[in-house]
Structures are given as structure tokens and as C-alpha cells.
N, C-alpha and C. Protein backbone atom coordinates (compact mmCIF):
# COMPACT_ATOMS: atom_id res chain seq x y z
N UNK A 1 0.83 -1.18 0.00
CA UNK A 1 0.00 0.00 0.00
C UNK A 1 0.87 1.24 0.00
N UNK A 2 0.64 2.51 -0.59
CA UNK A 2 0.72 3.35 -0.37
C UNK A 2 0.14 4.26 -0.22
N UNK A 3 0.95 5.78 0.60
CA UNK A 3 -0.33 6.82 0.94
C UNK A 3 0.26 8.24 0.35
N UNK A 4 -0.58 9.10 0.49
CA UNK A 4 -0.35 10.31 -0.19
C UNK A 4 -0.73 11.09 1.17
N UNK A 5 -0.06 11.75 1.88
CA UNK A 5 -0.15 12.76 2.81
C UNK A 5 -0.27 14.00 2.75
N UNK A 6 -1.49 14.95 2.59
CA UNK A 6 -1.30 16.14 2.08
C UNK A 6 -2.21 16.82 3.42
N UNK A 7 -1.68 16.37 4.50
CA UNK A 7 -1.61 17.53 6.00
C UNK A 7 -0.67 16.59 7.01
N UNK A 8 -0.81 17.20 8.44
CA UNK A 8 0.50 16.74 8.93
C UNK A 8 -0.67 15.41 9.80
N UNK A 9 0.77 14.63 10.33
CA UNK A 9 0.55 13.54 11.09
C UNK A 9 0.69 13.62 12.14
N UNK A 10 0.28 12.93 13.55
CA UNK A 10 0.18 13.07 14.53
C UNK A 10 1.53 13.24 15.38
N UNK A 11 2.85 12.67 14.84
CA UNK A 11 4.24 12.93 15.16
C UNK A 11 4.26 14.65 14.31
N UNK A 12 3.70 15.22 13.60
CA UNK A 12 4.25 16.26 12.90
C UNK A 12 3.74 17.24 13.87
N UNK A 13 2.30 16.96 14.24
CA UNK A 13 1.12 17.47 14.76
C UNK A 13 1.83 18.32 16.17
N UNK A 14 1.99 17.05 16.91
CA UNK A 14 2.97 17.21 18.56
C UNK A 14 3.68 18.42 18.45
N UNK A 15 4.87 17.98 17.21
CA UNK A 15 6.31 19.16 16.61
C UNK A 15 5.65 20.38 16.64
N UNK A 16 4.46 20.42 16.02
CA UNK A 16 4.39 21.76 15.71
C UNK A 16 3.59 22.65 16.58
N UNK A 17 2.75 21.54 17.73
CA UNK A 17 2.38 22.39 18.81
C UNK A 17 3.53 22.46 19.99
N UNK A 18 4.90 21.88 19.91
CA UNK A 18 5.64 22.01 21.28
C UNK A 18 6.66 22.57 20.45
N UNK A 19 7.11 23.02 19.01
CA UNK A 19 7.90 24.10 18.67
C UNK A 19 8.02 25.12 19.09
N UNK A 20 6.89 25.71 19.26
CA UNK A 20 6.40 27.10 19.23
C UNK A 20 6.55 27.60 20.87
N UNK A 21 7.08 28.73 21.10
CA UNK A 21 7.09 28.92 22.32
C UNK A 21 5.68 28.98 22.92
N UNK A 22 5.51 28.61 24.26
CA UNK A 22 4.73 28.58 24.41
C UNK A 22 4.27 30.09 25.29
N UNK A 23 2.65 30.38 24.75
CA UNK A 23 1.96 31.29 24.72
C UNK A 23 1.10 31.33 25.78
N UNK A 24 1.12 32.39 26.77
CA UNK A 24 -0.25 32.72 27.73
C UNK A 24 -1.40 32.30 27.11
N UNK A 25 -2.12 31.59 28.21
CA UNK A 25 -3.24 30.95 27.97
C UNK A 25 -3.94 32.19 27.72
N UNK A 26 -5.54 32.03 26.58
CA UNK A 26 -5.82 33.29 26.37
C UNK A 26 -7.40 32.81 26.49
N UNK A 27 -8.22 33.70 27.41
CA UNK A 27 -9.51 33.34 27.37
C UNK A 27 -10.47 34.34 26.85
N UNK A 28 -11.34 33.71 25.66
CA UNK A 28 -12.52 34.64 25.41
C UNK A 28 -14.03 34.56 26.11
N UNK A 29 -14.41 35.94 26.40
CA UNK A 29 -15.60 35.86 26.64
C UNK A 29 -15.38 35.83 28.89
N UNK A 30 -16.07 35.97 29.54
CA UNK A 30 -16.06 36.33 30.85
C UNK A 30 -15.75 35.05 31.62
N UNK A 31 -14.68 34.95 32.12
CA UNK A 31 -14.30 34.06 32.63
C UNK A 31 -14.90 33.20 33.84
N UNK A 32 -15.51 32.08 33.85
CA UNK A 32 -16.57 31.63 34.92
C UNK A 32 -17.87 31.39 34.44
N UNK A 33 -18.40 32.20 33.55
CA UNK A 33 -19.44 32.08 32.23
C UNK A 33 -19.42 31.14 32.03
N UNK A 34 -20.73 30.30 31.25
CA UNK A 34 -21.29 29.14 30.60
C UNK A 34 -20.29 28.96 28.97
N UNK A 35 -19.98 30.46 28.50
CA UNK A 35 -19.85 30.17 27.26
C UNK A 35 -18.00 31.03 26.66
N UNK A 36 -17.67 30.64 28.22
CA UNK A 36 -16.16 31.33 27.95
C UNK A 36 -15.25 29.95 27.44
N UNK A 37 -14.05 30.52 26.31
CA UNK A 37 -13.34 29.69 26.11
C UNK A 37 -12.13 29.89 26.26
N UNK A 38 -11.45 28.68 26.19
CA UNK A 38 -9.75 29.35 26.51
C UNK A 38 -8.74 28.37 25.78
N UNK A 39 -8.08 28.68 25.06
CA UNK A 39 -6.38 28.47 24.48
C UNK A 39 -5.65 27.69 25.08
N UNK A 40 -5.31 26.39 25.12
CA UNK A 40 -3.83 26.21 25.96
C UNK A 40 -2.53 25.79 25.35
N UNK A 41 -1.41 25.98 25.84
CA UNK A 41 -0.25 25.39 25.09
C UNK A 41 -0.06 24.44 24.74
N UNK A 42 -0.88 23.21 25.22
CA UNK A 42 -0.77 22.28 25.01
C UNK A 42 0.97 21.63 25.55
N UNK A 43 1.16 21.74 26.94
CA UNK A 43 2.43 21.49 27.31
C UNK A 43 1.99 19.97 27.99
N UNK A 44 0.80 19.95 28.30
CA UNK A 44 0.62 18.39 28.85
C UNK A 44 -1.03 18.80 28.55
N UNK A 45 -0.65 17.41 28.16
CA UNK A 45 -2.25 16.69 27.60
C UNK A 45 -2.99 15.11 28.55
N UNK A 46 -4.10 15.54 28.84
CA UNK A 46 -5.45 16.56 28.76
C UNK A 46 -4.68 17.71 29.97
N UNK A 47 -4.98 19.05 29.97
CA UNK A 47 -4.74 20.17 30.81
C UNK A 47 -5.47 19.70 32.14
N UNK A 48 -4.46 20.11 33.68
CA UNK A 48 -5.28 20.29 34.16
C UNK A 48 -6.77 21.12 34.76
N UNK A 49 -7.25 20.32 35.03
CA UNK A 49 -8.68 21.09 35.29
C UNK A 49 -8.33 22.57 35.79
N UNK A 50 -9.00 23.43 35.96
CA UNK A 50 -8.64 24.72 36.50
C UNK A 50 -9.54 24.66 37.98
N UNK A 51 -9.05 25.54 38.47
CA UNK A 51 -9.78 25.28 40.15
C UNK A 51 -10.95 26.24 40.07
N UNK A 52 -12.12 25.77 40.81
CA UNK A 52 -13.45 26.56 40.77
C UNK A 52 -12.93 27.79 41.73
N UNK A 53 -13.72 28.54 40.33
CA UNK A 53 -12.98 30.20 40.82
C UNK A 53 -14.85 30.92 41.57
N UNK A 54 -15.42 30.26 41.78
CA UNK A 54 -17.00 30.71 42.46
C UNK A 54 -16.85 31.20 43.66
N UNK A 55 -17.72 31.07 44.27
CA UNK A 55 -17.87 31.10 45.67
C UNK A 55 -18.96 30.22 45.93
N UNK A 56 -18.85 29.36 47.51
CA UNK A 56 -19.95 28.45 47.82
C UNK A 56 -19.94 28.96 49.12
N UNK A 57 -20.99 29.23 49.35
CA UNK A 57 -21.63 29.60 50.83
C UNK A 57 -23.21 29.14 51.01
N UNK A 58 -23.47 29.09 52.63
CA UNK A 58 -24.39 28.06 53.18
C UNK A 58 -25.75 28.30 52.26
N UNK A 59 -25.93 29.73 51.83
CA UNK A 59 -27.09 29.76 50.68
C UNK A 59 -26.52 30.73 49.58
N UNK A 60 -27.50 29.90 48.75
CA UNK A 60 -27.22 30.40 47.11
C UNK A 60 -27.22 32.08 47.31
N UNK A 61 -27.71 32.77 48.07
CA UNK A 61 -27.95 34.18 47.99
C UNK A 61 -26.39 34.96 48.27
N UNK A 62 -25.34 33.89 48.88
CA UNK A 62 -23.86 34.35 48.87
C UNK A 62 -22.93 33.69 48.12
N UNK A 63 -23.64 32.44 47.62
CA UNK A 63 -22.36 31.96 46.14
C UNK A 63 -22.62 32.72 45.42
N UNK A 64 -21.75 32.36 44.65
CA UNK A 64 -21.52 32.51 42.85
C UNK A 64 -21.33 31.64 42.02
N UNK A 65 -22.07 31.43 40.93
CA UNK A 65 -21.54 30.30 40.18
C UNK A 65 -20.10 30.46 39.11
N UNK A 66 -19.89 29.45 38.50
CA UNK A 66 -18.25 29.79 37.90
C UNK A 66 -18.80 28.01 37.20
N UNK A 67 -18.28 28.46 36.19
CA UNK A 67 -18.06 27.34 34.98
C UNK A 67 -16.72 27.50 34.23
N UNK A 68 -15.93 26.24 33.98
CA UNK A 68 -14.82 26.11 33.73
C UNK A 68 -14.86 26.51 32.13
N UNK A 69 -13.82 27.19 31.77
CA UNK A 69 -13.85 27.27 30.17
C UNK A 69 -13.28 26.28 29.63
N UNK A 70 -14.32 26.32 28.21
CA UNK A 70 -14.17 25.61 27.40
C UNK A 70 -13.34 25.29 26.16
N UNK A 71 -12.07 24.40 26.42
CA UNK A 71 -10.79 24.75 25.59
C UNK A 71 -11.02 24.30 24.20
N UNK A 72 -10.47 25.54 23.18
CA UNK A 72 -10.92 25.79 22.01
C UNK A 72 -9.03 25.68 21.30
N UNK A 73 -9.41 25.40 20.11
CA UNK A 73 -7.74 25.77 19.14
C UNK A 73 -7.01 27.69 19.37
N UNK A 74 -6.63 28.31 19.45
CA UNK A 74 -6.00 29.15 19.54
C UNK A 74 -6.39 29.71 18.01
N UNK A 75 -6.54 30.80 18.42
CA UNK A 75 -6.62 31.93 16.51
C UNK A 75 -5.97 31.48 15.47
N UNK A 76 -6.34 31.32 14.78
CA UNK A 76 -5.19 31.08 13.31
C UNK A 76 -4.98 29.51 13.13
N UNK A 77 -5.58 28.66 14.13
CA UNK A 77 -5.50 27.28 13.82
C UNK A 77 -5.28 26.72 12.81
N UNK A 78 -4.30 25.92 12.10
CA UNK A 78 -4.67 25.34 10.96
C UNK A 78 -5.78 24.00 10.68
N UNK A 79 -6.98 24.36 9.60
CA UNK A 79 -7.42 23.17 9.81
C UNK A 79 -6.85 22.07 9.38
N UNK A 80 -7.51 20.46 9.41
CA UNK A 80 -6.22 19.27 9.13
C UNK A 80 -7.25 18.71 8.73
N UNK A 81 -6.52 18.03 7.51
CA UNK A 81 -7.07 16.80 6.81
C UNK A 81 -5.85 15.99 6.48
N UNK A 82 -6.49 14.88 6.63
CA UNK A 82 -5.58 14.16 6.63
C UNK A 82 -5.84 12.84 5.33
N UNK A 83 -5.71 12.31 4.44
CA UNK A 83 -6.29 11.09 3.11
C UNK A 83 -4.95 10.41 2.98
N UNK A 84 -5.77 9.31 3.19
CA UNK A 84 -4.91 7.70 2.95
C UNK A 84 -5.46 7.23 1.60
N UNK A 85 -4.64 7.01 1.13
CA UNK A 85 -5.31 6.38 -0.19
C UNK A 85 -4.58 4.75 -0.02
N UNK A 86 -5.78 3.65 -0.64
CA UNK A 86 -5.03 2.52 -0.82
C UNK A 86 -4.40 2.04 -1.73
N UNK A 87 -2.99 1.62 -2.11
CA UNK A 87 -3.13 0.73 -3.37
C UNK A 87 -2.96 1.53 -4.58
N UNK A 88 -2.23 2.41 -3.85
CA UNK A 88 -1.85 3.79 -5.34
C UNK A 88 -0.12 4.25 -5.29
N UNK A 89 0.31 4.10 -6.22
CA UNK A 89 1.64 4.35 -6.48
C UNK A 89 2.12 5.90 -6.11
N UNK A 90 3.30 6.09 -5.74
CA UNK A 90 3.51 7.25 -5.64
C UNK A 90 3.09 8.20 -6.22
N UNK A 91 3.64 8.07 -7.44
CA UNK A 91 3.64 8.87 -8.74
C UNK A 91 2.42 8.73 -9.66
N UNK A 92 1.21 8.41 -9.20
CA UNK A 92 0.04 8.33 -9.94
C UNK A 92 -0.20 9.60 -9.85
N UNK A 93 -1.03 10.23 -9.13
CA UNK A 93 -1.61 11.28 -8.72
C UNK A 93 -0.95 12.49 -9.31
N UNK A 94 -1.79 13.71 -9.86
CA UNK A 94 -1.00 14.65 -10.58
C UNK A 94 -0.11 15.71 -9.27
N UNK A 95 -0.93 15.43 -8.22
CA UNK A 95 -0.68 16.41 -7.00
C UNK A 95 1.01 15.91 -6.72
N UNK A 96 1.17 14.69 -7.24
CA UNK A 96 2.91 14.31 -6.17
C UNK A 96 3.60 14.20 -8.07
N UNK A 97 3.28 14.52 -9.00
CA UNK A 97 3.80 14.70 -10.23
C UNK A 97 3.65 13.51 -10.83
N UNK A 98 2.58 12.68 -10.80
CA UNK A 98 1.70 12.02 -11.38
C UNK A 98 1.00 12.06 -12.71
N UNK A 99 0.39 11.18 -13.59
CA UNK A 99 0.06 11.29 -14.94
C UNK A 99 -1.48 11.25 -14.38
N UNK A 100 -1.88 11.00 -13.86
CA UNK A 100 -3.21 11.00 -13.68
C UNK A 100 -4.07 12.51 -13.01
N UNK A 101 -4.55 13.10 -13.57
CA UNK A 101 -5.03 14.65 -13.20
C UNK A 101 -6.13 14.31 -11.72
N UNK A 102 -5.72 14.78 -11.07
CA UNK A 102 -6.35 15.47 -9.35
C UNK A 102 -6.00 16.42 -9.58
N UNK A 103 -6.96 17.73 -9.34
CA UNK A 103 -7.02 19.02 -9.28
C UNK A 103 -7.47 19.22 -7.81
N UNK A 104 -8.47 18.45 -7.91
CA UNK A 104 -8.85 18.56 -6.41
C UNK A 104 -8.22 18.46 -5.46
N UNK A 105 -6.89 17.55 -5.40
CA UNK A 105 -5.86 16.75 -4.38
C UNK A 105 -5.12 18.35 -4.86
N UNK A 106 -4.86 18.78 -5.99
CA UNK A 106 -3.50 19.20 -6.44
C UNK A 106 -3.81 20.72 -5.37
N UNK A 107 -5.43 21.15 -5.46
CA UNK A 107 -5.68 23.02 -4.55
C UNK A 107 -5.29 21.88 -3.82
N UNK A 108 -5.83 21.34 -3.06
CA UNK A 108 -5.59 20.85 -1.43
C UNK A 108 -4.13 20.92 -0.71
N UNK A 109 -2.81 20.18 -2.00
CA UNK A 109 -1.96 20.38 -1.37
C UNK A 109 -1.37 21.15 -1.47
N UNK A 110 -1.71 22.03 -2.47
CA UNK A 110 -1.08 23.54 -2.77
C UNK A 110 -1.69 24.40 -1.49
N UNK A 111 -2.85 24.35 -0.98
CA UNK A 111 -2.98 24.90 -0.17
C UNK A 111 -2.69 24.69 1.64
N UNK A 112 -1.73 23.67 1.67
CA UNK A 112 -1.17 22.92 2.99
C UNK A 112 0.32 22.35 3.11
N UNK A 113 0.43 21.06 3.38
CA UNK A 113 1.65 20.91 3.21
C UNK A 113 1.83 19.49 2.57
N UNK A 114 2.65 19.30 1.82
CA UNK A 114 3.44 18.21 0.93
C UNK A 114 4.13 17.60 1.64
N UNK A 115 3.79 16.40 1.97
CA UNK A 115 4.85 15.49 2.80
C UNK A 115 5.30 14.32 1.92
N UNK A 116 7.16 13.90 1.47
CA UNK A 116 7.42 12.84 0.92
C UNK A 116 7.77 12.10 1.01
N UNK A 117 8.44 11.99 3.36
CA UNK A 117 9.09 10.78 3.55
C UNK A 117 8.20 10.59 3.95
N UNK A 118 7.36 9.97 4.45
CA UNK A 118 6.71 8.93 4.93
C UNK A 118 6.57 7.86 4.28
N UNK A 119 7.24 6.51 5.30
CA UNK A 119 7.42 5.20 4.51
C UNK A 119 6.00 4.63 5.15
N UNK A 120 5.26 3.65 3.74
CA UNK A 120 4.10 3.03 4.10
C UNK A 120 5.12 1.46 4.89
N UNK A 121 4.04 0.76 5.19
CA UNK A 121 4.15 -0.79 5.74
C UNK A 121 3.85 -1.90 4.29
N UNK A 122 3.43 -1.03 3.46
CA UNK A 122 2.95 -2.22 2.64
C UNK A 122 1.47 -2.47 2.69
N UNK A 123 1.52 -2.73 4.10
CA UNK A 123 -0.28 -2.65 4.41
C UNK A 123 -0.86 -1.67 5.16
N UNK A 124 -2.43 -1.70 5.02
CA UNK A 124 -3.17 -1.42 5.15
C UNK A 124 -3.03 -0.85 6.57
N UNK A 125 -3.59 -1.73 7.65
CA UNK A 125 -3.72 -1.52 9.21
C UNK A 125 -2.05 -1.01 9.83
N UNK A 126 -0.83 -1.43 9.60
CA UNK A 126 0.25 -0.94 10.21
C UNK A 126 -0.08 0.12 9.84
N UNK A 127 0.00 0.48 8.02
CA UNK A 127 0.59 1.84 7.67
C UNK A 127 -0.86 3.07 8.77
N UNK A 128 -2.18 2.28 8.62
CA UNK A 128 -2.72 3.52 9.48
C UNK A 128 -2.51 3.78 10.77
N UNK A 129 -2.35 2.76 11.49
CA UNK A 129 -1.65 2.62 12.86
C UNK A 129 -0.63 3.69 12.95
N UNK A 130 0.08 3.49 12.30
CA UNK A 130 1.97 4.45 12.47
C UNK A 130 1.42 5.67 11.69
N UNK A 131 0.64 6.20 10.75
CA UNK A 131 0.44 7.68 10.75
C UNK A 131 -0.39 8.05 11.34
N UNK A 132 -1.43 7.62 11.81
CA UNK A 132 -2.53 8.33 13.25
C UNK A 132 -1.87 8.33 14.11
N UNK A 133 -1.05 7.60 14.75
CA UNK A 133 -0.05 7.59 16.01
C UNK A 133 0.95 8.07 15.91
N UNK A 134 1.76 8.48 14.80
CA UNK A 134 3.11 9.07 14.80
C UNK A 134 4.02 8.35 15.31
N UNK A 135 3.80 7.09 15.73
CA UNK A 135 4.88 5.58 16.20
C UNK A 135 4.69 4.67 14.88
N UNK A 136 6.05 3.87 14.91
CA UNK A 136 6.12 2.83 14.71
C UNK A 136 5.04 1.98 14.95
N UNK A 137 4.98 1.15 13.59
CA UNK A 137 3.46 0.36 13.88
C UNK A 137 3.52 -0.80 14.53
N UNK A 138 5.02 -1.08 14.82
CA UNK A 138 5.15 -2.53 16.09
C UNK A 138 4.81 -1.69 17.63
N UNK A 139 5.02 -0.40 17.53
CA UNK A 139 5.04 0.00 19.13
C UNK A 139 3.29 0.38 19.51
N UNK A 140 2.26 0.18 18.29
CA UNK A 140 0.68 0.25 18.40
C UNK A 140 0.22 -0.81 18.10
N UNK A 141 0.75 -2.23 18.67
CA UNK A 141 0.33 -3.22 17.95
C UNK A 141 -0.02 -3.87 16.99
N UNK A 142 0.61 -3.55 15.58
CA UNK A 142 -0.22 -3.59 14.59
C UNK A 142 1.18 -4.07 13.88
N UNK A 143 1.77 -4.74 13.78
CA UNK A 143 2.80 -5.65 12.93
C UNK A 143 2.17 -6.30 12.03
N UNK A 144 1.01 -6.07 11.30
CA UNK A 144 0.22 -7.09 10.62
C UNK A 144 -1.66 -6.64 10.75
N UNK A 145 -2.46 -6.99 9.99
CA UNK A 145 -3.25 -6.52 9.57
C UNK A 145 -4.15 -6.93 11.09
N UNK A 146 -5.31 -6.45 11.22
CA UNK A 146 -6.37 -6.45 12.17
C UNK A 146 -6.39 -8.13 12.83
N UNK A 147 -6.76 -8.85 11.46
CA UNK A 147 -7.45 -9.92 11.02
C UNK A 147 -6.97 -11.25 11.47
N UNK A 148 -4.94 -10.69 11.18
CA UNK A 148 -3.93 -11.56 11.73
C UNK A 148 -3.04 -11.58 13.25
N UNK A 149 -3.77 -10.89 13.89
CA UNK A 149 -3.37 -10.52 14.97
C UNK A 149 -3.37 -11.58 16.20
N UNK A 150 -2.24 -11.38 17.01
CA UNK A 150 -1.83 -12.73 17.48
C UNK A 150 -1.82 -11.81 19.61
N UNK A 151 -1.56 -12.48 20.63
CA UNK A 151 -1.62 -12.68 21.66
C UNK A 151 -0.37 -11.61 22.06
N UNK A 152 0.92 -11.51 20.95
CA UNK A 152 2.01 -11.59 21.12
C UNK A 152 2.35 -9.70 20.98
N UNK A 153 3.09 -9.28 22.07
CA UNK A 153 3.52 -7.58 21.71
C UNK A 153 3.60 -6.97 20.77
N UNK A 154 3.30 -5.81 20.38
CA UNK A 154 3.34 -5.87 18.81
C UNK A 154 2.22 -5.84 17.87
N UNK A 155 1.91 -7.09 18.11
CA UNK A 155 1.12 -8.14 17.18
C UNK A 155 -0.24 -8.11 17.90
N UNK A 156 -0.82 -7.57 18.21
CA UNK A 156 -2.40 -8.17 19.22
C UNK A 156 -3.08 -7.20 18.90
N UNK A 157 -2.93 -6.01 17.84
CA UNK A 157 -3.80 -5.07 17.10
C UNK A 157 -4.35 -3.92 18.17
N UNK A 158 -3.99 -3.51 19.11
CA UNK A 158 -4.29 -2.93 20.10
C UNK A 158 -3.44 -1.62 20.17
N UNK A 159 -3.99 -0.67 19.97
CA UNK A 159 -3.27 0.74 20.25
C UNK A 159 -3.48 1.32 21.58
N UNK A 160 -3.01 1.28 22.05
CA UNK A 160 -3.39 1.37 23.66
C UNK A 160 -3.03 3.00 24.12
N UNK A 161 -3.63 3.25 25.42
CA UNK A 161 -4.49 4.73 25.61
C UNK A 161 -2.79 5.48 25.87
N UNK A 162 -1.72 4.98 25.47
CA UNK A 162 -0.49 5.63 26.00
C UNK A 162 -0.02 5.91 24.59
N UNK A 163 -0.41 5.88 23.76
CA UNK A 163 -0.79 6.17 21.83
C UNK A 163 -1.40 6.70 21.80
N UNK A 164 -1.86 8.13 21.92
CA UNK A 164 -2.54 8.95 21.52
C UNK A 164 -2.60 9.50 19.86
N UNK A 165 -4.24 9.06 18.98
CA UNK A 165 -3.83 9.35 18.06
C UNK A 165 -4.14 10.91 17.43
N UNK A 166 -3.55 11.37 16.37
CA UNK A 166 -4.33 12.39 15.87
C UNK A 166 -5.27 13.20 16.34
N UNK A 167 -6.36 12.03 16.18
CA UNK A 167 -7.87 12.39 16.72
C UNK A 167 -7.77 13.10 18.23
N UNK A 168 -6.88 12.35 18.95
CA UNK A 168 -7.10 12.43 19.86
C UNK A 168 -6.28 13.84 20.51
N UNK A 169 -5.18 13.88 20.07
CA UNK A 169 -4.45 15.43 20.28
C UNK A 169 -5.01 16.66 19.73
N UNK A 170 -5.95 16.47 18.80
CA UNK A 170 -6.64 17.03 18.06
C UNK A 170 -7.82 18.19 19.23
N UNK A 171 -8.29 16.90 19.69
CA UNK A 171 -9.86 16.83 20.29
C UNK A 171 -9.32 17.26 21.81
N UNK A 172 -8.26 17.12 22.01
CA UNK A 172 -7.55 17.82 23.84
C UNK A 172 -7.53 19.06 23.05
N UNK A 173 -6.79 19.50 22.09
CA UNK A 173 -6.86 20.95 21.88
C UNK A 173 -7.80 21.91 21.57
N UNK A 174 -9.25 21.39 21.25
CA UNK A 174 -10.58 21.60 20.89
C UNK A 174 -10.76 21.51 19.64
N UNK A 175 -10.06 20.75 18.99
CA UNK A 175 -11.02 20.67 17.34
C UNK A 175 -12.14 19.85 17.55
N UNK A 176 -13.01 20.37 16.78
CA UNK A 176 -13.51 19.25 16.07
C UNK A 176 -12.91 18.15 15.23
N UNK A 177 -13.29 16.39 15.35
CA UNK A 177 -12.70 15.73 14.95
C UNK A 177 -13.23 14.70 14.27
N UNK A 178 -13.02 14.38 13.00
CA UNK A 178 -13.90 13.03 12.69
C UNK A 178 -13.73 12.23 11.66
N UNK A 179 -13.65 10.70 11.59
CA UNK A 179 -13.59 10.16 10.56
C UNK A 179 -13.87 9.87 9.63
N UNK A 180 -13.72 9.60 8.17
CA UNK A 180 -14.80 9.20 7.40
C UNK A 180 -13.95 7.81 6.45
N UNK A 181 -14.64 7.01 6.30
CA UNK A 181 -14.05 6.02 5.43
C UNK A 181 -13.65 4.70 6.18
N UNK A 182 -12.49 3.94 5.37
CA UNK A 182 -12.41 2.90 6.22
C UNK A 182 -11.43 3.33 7.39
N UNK A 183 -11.62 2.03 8.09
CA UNK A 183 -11.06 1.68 9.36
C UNK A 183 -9.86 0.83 9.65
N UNK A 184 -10.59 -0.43 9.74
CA UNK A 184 -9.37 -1.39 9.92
C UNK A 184 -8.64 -1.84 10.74
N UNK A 185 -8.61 -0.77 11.85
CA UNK A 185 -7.43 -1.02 12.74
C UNK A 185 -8.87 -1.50 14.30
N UNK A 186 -9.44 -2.06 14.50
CA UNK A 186 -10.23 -2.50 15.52
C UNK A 186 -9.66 -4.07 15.51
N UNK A 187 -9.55 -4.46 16.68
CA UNK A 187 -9.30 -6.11 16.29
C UNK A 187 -10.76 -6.95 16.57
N UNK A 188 -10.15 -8.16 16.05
CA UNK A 188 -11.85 -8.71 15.61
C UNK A 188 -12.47 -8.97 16.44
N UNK A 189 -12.13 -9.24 17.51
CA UNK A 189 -12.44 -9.79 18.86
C UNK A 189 -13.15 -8.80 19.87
N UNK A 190 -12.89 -7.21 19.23
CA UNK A 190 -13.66 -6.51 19.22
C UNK A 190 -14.55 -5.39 18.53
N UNK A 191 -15.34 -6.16 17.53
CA UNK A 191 -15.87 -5.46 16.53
C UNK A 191 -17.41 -5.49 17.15
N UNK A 192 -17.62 -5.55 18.22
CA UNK A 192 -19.05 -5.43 18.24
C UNK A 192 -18.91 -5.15 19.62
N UNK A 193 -18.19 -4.32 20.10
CA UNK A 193 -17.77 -3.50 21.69
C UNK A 193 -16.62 -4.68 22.18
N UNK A 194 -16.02 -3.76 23.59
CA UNK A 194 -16.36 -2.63 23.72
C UNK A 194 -15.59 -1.56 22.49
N UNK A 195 -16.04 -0.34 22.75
CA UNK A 195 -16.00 0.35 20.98
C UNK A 195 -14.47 1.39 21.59
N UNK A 196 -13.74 1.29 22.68
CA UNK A 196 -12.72 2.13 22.98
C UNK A 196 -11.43 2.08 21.60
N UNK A 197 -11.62 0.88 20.78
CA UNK A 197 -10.23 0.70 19.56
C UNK A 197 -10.98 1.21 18.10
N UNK A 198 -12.55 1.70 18.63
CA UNK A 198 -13.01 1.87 17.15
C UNK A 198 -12.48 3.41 17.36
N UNK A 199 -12.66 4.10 15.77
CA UNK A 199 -12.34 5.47 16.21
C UNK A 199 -12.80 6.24 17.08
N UNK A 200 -14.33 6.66 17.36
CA UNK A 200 -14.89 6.78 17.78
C UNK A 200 -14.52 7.22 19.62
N UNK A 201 -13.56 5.55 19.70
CA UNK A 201 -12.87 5.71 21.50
C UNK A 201 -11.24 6.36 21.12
N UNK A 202 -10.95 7.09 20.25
CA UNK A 202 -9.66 7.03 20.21
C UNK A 202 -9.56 8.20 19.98
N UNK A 203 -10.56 9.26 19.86
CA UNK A 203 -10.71 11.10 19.70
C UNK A 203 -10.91 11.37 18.48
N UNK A 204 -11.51 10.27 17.74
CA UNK A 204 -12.62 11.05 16.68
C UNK A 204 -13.98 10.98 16.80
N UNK A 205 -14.15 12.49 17.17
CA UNK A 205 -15.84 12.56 17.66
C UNK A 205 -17.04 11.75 16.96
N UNK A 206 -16.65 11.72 15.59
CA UNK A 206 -18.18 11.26 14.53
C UNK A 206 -17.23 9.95 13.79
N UNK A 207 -17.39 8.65 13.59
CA UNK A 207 -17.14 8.29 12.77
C UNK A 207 -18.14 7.46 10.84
């Protein structure tokens, strides 16, 4: 298999939120409010909670209420898409200098970024494993397709919650997040719950 990458990956993703110096948290809208939001650096993921800034006293007539804000991407966010294609040669596509015309692929990556090392697995389930995760596809279990998955490290198709993918760094920083298309990477043993390996448990909101 091969893929055509025309936004960043979840190893690129990390880089480019812990490059950047990091920036005062910035909150819009009245802080304690139902509908205030706030920015974070993203220096550790998930942030901690912030401490209730209210007041509680013996009756409501001397509290205050206070609601935690709601963490959003920072101004200027880039949005991300991300397309796997299966079973397509490098050099098909007109977008990577290909004989075959994509115009559509070709604005897309003209308007983002062109990525050309990324080595596929050959297949299917590693290669999505190791670009949603930004690891190696032996260190997300996935040495081998869903289907063939064995007991053994590696090998037991299991991306486990210390793999955070894409979706999921995505969705701590407040995007919106979501899949569309195939899958693959669930092992069989759990295709009908519990649903934590479908996308869905892994920080893509809609699949």
C-alpha cells in the first residue's frame, strides 16, 4: 500500500504544537461564564482542570456560580485533513507529479503541506496505525493486519491509551474531529464493543 499525505501527522502534529514557544493561555468571553473559552499550550495533555474560581456559601444568595472554560484551538489554527489512499503508487496522482489529473488533491496540497518521507508498511492496518499515532506500527500493535493478529507484543492489534492518536491530540486541543471512510485497525475480537479501539474511543468525535 501506499499513501499520499497532504496535511501533517500526529508525530508532525505534537512538533508543531511544542515548537512554538509557548503562549499565555488566552480566554474569550467572561471568565466563569457558561460560554467562555480558553487556548492552551498544550504542554501536557489533557490540561489540568482549572480550580473553581465561584464562591460556595451556606445559601445560594452568597455563592456565585463559575463554569470552567471551554478549551478551544487558539486563533489562526490550521485546519487538518488528513487522506490515505489505498493501493496507489507514488507517482500516480498529478498532486505528487503524477500522470493522472487530481485538481482537487492538487488546490488541497497547494494549499497545505506536501509530505514525501513517509514510509508506508505495505499494508493497510500498520501503515494507518503508524500515521494516526506518529509511532512505529510494532510500538501500536499492529505488525500485521487487524485480522492476523496474534496474543504476542506488537502483534495483538491494540493501540493502547499511551498512543494517543491524531484524533485524539486534536480533540484535547478543541477541534472538532472526525472520521470518514475505512477503518481497519479494531481487532476482531472486538468489533461489536467494547467500541474504545473503534475510532470513535480514540478522539474522533463522529465516525
Amino acid at each position: 500500500m501506499r499513501l499520499h499525505a497532504l496535511a501533517v501527522s500526529a508525530a508532525a502534529l505534537a512538533l508543531m504544537f511544542t515548537i512554538q514557544p509557548a503562549a499565555a493561555q488566552r480566554v474569550t468571553g467572561v471568565l466563569g461564564s457558561p460560554s467562555a473559552t480558553i487556548d492552551i499550550d498544550g504542554a501536557k495533555l489533557p490540561p489540568d482542570p482549572p480550580k473553581f474560581g465561584g464562591i460556595i456559601k451556606e445559601t445560594t444568595a452568597g455563592s456565585k456560580t463559575w463554569w470552567a472554560p471551554r478549551v478551544t484551538p487558539p486563533k489562526g489554527a490550521p485546519n487538518v485533513l488528513l487522506i490515505i489512499t489505498d493501493d496507489q503508487g507514488y507517482g500516480i496522482s498529478s498532486a505528487f507529479g503524477g500522470v493522472i489529473p487530481t485538481p482537487t488533491l492538487d488546490e488541497v496540497a497547494n494549499e497545505g503541506l506536501r509530505y514525501t518521507q513517509f514510509h508506508s508498511t505495505a499494508l493497510c492496518s500498520p501503515t494507518r496505525a503508524a500515521l494516526i499515532t506518529g509511532r512505529n506500527h510494532h510500538a501500536v500493535g499492529f505488525g500485521m493486519i487487524s485480522e492476523l493478529s496474534t496474543g504476542y507484543p506488537g502483534y495483538d492489534a491494540y493501540i493502547g491509551p499511551a498512543n494517543a492518536t491524531i484524533g485524539r491530540i486534536l480533540s484535547e486541543h478543541g477541534y472538532a474531529t472526525s472520521w470518514f471512510g475505512k477503518n481497519h485497525n479494531t481487532p476482531g475480537s472486538q468489533m461489536s464493543g467494547p467500541y474504545d479501539q473503534w475510532p470513535s474511543g480514540m478522539g474522533f468525535q463522529y465516525f
